[in-house]
N, C-alpha and C. Protein backbone atom coordinates (compact mmCIF):
# COMPACT_ATOMS: atom_id res chain seq x y z
N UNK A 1 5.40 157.00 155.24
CA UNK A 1 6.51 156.51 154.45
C UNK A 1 7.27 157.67 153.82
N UNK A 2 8.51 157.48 153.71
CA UNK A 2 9.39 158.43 153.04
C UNK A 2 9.01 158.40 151.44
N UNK A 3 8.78 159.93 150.99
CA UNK A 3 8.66 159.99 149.46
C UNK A 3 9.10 159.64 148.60
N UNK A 4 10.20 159.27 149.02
CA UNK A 4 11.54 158.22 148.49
C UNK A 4 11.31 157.09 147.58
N UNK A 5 10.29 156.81 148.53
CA UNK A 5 9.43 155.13 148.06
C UNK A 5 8.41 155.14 147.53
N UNK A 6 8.13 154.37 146.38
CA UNK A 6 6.86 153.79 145.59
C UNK A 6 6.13 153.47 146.52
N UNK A 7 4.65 153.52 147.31
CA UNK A 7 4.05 152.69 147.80
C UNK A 7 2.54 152.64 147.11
N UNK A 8 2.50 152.97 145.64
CA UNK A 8 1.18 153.09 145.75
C UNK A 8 0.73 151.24 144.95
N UNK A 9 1.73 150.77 144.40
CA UNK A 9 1.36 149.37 144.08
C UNK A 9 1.35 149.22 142.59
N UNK A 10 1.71 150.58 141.37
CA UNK A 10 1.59 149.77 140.22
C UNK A 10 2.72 149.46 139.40
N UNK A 11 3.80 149.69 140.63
CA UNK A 11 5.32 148.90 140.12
C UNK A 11 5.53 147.53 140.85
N UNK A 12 4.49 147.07 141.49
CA UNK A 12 4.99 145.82 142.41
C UNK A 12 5.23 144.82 141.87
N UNK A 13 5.11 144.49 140.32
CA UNK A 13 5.01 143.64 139.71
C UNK A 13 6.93 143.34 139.21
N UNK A 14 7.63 144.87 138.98
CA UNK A 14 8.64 144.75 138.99
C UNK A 14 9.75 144.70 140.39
N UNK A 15 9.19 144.26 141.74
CA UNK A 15 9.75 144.22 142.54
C UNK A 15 10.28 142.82 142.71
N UNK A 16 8.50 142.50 142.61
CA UNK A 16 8.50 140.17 142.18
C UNK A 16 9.56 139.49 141.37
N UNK A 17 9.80 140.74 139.77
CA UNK A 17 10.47 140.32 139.51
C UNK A 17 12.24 140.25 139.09
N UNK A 18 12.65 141.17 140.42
CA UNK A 18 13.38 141.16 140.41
C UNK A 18 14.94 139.74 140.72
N UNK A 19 14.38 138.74 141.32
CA UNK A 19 14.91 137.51 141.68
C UNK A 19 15.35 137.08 140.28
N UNK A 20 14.42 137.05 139.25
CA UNK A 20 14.52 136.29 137.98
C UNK A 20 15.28 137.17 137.17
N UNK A 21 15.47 138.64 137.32
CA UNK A 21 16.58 139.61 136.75
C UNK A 21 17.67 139.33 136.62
N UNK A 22 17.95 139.13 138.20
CA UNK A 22 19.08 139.20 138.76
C UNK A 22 19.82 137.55 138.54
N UNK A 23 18.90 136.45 138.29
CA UNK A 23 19.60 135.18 138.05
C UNK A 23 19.71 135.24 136.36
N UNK A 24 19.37 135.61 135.55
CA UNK A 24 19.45 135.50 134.01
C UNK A 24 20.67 136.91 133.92
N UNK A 25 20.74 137.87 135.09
CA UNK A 25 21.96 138.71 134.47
C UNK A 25 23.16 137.97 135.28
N UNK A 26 23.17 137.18 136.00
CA UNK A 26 24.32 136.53 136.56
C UNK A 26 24.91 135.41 135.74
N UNK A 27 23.57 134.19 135.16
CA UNK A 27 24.09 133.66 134.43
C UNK A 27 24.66 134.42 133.08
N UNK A 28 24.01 135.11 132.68
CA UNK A 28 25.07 136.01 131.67
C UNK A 28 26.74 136.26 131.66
N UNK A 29 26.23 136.45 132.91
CA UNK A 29 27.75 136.95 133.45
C UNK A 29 29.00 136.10 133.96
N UNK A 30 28.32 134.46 133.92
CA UNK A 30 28.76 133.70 134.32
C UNK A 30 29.33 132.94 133.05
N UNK A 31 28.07 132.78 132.17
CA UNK A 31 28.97 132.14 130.69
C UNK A 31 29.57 132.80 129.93
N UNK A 32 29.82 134.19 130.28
CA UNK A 32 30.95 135.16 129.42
C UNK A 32 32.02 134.70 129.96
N UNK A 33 32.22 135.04 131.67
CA UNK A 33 33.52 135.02 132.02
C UNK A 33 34.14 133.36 132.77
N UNK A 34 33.06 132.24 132.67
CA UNK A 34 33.73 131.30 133.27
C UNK A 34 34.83 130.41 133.37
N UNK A 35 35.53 130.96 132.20
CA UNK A 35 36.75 130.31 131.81
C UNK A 35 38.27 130.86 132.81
N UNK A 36 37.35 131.82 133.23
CA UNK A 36 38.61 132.76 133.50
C UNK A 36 38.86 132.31 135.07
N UNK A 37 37.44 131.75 135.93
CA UNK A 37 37.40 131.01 137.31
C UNK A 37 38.36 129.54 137.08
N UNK A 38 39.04 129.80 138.32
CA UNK A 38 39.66 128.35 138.93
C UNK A 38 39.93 128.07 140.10
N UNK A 39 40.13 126.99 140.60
CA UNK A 39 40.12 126.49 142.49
C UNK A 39 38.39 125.66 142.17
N UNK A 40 38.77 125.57 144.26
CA UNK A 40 37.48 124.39 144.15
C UNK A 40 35.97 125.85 144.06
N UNK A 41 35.06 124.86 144.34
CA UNK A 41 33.50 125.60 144.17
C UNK A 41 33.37 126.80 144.70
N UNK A 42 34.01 126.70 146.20
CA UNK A 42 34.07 127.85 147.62
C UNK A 42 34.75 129.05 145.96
N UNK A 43 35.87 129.07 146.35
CA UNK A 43 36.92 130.15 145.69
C UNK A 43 36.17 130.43 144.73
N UNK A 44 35.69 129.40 143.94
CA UNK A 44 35.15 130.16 142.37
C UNK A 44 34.20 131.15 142.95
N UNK A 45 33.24 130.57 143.49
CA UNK A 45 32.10 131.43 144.13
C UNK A 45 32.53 132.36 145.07
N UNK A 46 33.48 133.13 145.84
CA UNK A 46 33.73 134.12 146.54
C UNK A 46 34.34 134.85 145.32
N UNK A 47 35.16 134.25 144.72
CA UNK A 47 35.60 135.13 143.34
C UNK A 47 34.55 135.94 142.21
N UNK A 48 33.39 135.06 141.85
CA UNK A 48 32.68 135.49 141.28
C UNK A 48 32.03 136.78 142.25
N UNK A 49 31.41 136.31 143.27
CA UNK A 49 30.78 137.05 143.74
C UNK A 49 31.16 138.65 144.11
N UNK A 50 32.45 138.78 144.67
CA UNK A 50 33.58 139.76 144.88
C UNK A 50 33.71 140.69 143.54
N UNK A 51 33.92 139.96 142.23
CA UNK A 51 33.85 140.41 141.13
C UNK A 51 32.61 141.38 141.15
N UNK A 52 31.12 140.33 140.80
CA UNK A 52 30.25 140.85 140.36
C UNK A 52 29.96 142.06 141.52
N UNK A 53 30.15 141.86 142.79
CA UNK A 53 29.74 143.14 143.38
C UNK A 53 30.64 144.64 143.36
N UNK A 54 31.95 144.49 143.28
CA UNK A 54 32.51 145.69 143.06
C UNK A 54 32.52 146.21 141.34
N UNK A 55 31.78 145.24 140.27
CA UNK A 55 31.57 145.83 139.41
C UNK A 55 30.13 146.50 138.89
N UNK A 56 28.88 145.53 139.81
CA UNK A 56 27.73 146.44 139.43
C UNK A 56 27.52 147.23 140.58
N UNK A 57 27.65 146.55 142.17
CA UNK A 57 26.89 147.09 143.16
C UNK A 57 27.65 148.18 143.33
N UNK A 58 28.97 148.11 143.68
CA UNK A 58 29.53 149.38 144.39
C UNK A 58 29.15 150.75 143.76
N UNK A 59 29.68 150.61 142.10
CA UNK A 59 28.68 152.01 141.99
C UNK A 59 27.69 152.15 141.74
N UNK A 60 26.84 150.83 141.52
CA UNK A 60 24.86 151.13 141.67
C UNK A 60 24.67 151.97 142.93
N UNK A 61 25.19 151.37 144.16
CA UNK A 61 24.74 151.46 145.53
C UNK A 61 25.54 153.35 145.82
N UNK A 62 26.67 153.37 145.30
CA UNK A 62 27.52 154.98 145.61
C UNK A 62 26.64 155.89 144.82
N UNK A 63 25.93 155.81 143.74
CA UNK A 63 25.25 156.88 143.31
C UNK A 63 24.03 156.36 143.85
N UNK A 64 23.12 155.23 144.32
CA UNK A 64 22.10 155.66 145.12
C UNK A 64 22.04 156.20 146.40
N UNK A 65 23.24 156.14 147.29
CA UNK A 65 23.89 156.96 148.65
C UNK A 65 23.79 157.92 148.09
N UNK A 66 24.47 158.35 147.05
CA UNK A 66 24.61 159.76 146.99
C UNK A 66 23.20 160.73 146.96
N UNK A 67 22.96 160.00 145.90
CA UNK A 67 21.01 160.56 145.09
C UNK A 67 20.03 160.29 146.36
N UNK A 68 19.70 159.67 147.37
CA UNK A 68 19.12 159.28 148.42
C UNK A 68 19.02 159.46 149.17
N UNK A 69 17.90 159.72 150.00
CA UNK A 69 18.20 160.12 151.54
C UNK A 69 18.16 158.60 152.33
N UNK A 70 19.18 158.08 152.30
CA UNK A 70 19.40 156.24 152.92
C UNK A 70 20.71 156.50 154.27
N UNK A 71 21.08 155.71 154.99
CA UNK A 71 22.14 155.99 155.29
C UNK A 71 23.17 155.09 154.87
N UNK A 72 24.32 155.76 155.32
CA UNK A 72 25.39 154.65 154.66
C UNK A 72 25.36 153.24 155.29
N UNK A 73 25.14 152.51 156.25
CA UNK A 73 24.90 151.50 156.78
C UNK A 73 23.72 150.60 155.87
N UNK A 74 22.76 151.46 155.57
CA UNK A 74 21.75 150.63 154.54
C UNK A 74 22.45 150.55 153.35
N UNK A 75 23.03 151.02 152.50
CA UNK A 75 24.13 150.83 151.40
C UNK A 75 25.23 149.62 151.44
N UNK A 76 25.62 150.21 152.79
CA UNK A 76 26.57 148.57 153.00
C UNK A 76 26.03 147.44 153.34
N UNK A 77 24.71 147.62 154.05
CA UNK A 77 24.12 146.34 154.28
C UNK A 77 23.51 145.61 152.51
N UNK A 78 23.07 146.53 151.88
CA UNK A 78 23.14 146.15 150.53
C UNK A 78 24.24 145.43 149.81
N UNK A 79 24.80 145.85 149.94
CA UNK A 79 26.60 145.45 149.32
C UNK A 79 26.81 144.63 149.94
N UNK A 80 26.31 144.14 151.47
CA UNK A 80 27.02 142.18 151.83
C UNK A 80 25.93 141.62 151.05
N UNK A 81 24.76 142.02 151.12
CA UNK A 81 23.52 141.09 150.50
C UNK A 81 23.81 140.59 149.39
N UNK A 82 24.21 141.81 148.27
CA UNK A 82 24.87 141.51 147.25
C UNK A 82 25.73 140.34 146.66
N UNK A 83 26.84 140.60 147.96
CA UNK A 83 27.73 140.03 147.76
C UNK A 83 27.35 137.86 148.14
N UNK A 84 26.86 138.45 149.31
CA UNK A 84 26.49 137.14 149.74
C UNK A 84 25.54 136.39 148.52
N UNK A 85 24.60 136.76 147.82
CA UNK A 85 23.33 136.57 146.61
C UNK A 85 24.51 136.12 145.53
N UNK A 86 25.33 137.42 144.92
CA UNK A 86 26.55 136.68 143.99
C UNK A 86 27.35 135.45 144.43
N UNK A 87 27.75 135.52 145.70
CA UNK A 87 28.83 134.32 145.85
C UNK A 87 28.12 133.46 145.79
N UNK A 88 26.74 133.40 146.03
CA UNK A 88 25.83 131.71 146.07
C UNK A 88 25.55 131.38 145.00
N UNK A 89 25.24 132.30 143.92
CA UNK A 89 25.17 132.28 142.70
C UNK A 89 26.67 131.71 141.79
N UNK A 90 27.65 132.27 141.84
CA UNK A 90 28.89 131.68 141.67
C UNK A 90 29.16 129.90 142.21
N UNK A 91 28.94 129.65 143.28
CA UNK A 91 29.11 128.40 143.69
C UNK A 91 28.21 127.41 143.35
N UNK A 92 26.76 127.82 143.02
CA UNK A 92 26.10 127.18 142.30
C UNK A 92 26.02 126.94 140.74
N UNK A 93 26.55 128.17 140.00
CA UNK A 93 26.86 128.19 138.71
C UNK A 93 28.25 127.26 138.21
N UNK A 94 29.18 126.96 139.91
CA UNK A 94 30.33 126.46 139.08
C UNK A 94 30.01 124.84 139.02
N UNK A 95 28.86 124.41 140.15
CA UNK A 95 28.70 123.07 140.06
C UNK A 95 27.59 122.85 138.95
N UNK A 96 27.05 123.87 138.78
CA UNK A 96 26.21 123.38 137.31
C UNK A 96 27.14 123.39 135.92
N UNK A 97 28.31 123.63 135.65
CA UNK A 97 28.69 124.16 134.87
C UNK A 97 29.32 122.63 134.13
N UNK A 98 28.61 121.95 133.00
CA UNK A 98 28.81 120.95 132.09
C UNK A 98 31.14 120.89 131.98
N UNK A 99 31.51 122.34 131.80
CA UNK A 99 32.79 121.86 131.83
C UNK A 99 33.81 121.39 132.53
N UNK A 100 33.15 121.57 133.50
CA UNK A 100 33.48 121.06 134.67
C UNK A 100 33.75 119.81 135.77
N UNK A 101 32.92 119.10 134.30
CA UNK A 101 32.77 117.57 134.84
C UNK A 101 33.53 116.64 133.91
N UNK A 102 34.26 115.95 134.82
CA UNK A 102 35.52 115.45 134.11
C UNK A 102 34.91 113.94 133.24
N UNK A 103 34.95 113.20 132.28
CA UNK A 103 34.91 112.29 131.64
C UNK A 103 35.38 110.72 132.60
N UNK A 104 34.60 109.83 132.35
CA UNK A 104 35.05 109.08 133.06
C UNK A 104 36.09 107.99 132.41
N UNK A 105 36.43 108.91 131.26
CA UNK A 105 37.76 107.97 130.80
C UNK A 105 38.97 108.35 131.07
N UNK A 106 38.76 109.72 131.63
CA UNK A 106 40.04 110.29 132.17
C UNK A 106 40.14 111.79 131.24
C-alpha cells in the first residue's frame, strides 16, 4: 500500500463515520440556505448539490491533488461522487422540507 494511506486500523472508526458527517453537515447547510432554493425537487437538488460541491469539494479535493500523490482522474472522480451524494441529498432534503407543503386550505 502507498504510505499515503492509514492502513493500520485505529482510525477506522472515523471512516464508518463519515456517512453521518456528511448528512448532519448537509442538513446544516440545507436549513441555513433553503429559502434561497426554488423550481421543482430535480432543480432544487442539482442546485444544491452544484452549490455544495464547488464550495467544499473543489477546494477540499485541489489542495488534496495538490498535497497527494493521487491522480487527477481520482480527484474528479471524487467531485462527481460528491456531486452526485449532494444532489441526492438536496432532492431529498427538499421533499422533507415541512415548508414546502402547501395547506389544504389553500
Amino acid at each position: 500500500l502507498d504510505p499515503i494511506f492509514n492502513s493500520a486500523g485505529e482510525r477506522d472508526i472515523f471512516f464508518y463515520l463519515h456517512p453521518f458527517i456528511l448528512a448532519f453537515a448537509l442538513a446544516i447547510f440545507w436549513n441555513r440556505f433553503r429559502k434561497y432554493f426554488h423550481g421543482n425537487k430535480i432543480k432544487i437538488g442539482l442546485e444544491f448539490g452544484a452549490i455544495y460541491a464547488f464550495v467544499a469539494l473543489v477546494p477540499l479535493l485541489w489542495i488534496t491533488w495538490s498535497a497527494m500523490d493521487i491522480p487527477l482522474s481520482m480527484a474528479v472522480t471524487w467531485l462527481v461522487y460528491g456531486l452526485f451524494q449532494a444532489t441526492l441529498a438536496g432532492i431529498m432534503l427538499s421533499y422533507l422540507d415541512p415548508s414546502n407543503v402547501v395547506s389544504p386550505q389553500g
